[in-house]
N, C-alpha and C. Protein backbone atom coordinates (compact mmCIF):
# COMPACT_ATOMS: atom_id res chain seq x y z
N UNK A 1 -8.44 15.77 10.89
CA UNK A 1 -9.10 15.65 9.61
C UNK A 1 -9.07 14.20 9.14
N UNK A 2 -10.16 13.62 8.85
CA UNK A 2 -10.50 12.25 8.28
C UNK A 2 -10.62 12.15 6.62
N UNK A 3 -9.35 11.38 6.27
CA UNK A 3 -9.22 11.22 4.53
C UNK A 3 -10.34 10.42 4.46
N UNK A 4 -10.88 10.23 3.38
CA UNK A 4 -11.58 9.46 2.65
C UNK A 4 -11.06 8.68 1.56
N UNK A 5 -11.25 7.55 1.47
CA UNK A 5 -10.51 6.73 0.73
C UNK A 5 -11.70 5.96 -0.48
N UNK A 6 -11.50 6.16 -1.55
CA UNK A 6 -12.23 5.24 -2.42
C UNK A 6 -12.04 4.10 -3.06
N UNK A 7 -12.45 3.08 -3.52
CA UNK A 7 -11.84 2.08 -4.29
C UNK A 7 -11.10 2.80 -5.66
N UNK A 8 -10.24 2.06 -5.81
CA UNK A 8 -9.03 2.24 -6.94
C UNK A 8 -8.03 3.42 -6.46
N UNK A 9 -8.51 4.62 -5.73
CA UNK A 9 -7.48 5.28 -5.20
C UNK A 9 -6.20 4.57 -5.32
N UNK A 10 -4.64 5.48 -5.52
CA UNK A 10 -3.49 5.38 -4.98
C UNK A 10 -3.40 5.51 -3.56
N UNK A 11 -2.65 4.89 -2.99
CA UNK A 11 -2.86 5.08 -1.61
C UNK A 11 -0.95 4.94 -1.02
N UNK A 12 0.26 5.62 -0.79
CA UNK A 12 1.29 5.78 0.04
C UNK A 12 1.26 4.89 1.30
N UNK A 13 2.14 3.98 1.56
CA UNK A 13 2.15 3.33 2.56
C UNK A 13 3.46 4.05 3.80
N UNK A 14 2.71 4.44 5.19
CA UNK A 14 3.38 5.41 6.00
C UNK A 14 4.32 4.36 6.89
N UNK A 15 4.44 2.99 6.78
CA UNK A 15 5.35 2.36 7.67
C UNK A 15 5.72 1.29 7.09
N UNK A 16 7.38 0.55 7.37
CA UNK A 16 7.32 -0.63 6.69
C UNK A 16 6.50 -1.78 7.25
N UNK A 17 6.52 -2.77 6.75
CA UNK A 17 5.87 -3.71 7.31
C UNK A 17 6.68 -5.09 6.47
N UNK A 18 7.90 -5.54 6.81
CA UNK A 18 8.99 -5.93 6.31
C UNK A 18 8.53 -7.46 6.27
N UNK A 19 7.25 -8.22 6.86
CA UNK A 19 6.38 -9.63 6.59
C UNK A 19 6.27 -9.49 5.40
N UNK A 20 5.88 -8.34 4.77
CA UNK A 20 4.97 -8.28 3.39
C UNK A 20 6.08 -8.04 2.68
N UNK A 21 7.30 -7.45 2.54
CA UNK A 21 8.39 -6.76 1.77
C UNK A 21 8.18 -6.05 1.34
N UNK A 22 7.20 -4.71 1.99
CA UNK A 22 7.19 -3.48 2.24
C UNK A 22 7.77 -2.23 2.69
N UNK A 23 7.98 -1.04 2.27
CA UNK A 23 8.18 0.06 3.20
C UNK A 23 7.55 1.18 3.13
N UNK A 24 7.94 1.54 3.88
CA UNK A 24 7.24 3.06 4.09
C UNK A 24 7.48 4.11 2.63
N UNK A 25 6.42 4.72 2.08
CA UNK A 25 6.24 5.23 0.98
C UNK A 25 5.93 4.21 -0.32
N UNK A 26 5.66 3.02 -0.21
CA UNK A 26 5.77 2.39 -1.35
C UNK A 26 4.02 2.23 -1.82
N UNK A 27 3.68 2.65 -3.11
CA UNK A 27 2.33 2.75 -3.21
C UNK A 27 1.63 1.59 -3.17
N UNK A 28 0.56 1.67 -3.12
CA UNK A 28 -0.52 0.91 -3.22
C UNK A 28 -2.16 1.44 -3.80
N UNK A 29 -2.86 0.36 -4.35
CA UNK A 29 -4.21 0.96 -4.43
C UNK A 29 -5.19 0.16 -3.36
N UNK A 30 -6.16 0.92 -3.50
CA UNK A 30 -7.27 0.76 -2.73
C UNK A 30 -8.58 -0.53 -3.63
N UNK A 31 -8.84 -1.58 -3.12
CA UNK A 31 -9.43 -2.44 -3.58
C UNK A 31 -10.62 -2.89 -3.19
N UNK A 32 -10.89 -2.53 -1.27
CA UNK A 32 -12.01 -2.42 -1.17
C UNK A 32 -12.15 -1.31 0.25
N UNK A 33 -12.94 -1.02 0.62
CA UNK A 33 -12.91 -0.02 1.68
C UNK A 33 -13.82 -0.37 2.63
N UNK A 34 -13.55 -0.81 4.18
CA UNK A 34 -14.39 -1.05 5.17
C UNK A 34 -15.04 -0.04 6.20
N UNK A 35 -15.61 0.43 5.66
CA UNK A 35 -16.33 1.92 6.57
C UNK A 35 -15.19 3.06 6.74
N UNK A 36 -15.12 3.30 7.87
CA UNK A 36 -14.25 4.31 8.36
C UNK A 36 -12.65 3.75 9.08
N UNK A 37 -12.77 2.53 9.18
CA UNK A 37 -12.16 1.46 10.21
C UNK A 37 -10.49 0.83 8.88
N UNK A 38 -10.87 0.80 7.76
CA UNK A 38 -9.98 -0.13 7.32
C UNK A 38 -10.14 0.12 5.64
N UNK A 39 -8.70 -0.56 5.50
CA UNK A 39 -8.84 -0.84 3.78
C UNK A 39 -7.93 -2.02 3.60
N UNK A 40 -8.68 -2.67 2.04
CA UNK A 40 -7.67 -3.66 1.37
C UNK A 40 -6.83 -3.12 0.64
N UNK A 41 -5.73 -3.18 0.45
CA UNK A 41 -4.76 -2.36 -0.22
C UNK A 41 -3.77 -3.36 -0.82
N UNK A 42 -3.85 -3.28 -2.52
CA UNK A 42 -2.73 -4.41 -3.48
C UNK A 42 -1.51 -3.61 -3.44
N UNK A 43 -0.64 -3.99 -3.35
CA UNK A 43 0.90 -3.79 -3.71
C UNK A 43 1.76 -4.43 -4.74
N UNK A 44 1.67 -3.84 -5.23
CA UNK A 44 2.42 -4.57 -6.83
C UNK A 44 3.90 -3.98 -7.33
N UNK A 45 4.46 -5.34 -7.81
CA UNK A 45 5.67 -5.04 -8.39
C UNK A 45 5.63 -4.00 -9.72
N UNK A 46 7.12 -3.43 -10.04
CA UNK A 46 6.79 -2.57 -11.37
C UNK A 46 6.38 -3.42 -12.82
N UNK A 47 6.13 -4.88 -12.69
CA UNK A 47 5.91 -5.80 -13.86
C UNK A 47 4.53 -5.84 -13.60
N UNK A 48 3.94 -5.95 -12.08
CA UNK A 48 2.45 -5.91 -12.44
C UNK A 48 2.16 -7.22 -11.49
N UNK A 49 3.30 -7.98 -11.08
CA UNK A 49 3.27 -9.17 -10.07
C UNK A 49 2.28 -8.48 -8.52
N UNK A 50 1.44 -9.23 -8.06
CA UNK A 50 1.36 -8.51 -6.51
C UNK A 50 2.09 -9.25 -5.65
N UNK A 51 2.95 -8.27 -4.55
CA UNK A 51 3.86 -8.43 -3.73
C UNK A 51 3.32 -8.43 -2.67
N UNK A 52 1.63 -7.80 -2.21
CA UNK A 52 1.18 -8.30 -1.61
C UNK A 52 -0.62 -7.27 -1.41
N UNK A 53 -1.05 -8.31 -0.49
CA UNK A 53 -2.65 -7.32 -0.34
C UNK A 53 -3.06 -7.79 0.64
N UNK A 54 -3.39 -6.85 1.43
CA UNK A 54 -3.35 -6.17 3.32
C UNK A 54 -4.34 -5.66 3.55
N UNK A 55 -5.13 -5.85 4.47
CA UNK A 55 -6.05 -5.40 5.16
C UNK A 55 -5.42 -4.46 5.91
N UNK A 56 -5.70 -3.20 5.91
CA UNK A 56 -4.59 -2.22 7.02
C UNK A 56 -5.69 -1.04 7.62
N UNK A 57 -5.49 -0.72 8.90
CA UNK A 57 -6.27 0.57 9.09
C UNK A 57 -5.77 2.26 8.42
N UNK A 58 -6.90 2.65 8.89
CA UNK A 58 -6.52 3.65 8.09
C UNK A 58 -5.11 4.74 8.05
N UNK A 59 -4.94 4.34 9.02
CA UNK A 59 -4.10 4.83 9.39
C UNK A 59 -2.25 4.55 9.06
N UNK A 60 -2.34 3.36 8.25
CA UNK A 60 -1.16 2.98 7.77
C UNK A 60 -0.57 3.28 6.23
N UNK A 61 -2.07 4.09 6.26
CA UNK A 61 -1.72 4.89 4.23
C UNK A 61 -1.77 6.47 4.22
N UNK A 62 -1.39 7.16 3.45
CA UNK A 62 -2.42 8.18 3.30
C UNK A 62 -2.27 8.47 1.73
N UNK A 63 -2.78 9.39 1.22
CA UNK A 63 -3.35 10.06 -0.22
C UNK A 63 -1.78 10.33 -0.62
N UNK A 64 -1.42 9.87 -1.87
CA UNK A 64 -0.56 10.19 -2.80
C UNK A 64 -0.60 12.00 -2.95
N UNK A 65 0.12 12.92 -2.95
CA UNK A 65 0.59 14.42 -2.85
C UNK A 65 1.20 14.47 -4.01
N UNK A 66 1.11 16.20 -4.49
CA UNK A 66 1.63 16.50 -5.74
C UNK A 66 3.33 16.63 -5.91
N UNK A 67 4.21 16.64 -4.39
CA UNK A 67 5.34 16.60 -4.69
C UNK A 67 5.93 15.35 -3.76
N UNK A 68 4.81 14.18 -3.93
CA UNK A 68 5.67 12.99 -4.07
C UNK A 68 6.48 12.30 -5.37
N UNK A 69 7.65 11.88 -4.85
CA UNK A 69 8.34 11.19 -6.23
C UNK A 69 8.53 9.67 -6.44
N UNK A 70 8.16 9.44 -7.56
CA UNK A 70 8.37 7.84 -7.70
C UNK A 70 9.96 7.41 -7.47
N UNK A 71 10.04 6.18 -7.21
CA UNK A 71 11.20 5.47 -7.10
C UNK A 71 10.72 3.83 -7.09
N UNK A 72 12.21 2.98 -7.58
CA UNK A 72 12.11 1.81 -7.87
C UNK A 72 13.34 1.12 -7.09
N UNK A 73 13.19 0.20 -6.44
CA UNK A 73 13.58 -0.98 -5.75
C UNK A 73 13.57 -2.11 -5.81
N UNK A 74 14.45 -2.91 -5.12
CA UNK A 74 14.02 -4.74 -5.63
C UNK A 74 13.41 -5.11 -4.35
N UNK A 75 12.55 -5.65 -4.71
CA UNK A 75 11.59 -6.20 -3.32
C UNK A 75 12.30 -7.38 -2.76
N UNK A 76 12.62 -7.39 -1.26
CA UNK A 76 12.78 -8.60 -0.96
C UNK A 76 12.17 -9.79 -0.67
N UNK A 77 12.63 -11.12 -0.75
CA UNK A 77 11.91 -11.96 -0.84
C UNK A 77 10.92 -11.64 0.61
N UNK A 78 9.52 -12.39 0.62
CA UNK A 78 8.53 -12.40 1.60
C UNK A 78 8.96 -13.93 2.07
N UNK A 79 8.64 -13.89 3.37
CA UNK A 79 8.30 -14.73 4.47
C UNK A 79 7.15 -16.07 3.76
N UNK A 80 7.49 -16.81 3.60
CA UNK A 80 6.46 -17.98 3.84
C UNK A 80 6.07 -18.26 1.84
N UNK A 81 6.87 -16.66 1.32
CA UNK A 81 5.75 -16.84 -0.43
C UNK A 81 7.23 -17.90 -1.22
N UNK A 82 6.28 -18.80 -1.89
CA UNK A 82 6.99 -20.06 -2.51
C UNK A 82 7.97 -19.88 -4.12
């Protein structure tokens, strides 16, 4: 089955990706959508800072669920950000 993803969607991130100071489950929205192939996806701190925004296939998100639960963390610093 193929999700469909729209702009502004919430979107669950299914793996870390520890360049960005990411992990697995940490949300994101959807900002622009490239066919079937890909999405831009912002990641933002709980102040509203972005921690980061990724081009990712589709396959590295899926759809926010009714018995997911929020949680809060301190992001670690990123690679290379000043």
């Amino acid at each position: 089955m193929t999700t469909t993803f729209r702009e502004l969607d919430t979107v669950v991130l299914v793996r870390d990706l520890p360049e960005a100071g990411l992990r697995s489950g940490d949300l994101g929205a959807v900002v622009q959508v490239y066919g079937d192939e890909a999405l831009e996806v912002e990641f933002v701190t709980a102040s509203g800072r972005t921690q980061a925004l990724l081009t990712l296939p589709m396959g590295d998100v899926r759809p926010v669920r009714d018995d997911d639960l929020l949680a809060v963390r301190t992001s670690p610093p990123v690679r290379g950000a000043a």
